[in-house]
Protein backbone atom coordinates (compact mmCIF):
# COMPACT_ATOMS: atom_id res chain seq x y z
CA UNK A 1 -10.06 -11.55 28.01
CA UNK A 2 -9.75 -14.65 30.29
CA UNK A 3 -5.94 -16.23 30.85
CA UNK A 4 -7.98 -19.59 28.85
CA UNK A 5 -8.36 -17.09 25.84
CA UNK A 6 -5.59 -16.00 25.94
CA UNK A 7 -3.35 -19.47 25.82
CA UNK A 8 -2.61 -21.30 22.63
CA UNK A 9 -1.98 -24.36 21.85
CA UNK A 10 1.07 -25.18 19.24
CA UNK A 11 1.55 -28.07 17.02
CA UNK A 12 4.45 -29.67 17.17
CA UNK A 13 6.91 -28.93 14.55
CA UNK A 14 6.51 -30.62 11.17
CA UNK A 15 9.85 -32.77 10.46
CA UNK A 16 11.20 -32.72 7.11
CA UNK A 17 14.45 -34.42 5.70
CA UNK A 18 17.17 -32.63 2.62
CA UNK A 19 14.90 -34.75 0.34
CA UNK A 20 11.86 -32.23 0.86
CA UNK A 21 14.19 -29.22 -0.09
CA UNK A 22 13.88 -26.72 -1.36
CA UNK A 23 11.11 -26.41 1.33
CA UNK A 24 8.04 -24.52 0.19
CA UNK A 25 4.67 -23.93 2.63
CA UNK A 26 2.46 -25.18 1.67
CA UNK A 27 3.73 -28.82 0.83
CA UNK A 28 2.93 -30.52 -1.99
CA UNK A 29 -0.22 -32.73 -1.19
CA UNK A 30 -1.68 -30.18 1.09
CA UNK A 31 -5.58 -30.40 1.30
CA UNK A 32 -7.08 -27.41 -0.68
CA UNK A 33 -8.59 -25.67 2.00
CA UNK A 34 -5.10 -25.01 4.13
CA UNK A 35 -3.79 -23.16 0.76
CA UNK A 36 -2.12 -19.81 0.67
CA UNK A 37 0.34 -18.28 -1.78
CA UNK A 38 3.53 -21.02 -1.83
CA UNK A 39 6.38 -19.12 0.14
CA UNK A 40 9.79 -20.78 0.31
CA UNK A 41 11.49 -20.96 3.45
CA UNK A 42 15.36 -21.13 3.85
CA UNK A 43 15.68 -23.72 6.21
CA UNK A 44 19.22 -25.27 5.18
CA UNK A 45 20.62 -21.37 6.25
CA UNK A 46 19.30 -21.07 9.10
CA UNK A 47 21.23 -21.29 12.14
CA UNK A 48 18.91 -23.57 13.87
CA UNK A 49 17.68 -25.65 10.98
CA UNK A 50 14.31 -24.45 11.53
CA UNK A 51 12.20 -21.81 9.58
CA UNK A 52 8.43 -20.58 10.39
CA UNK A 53 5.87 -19.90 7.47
CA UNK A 54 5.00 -16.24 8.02
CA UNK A 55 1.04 -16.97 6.49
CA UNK A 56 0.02 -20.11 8.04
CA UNK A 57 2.58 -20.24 11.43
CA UNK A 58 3.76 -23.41 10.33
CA UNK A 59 7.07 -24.62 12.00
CA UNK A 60 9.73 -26.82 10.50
CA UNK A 61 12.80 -28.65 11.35
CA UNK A 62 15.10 -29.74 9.54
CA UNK A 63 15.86 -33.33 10.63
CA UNK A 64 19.21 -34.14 8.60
């Protein structure tokens, strides 16, 4: 595998505010085709404020 394979590129992590909890992936308003089964993530516990959507890769941040 070539070293350009092998690099990903990452999205920058989607921002969302106390009014978006509790935080579920995939938000409401998502476009059909980036569906998967709804999985809540924690965020507000989390040390860091952030939490990472173990179907999609998704990455949040909790802003406030």
């Amino acid at each position: 595998m070539s070293d350009a394979a092998a690099v990903q590129t990452q999205e920058a992590p989607i921002q969302v505010s106390r009014k978006d909890l509790p935080l579920s992936c995939p938000m409401p308003g998502a476009t059909l085709w980036n569906m998967h089964p709804r999985v809540y993530l924690p965020i507000e516990d989390a040390p860091n404020k952030e939490a990472m959507c173990p179907y999609c890769g998704a990455h949040y941040v909790l802003k406030d």
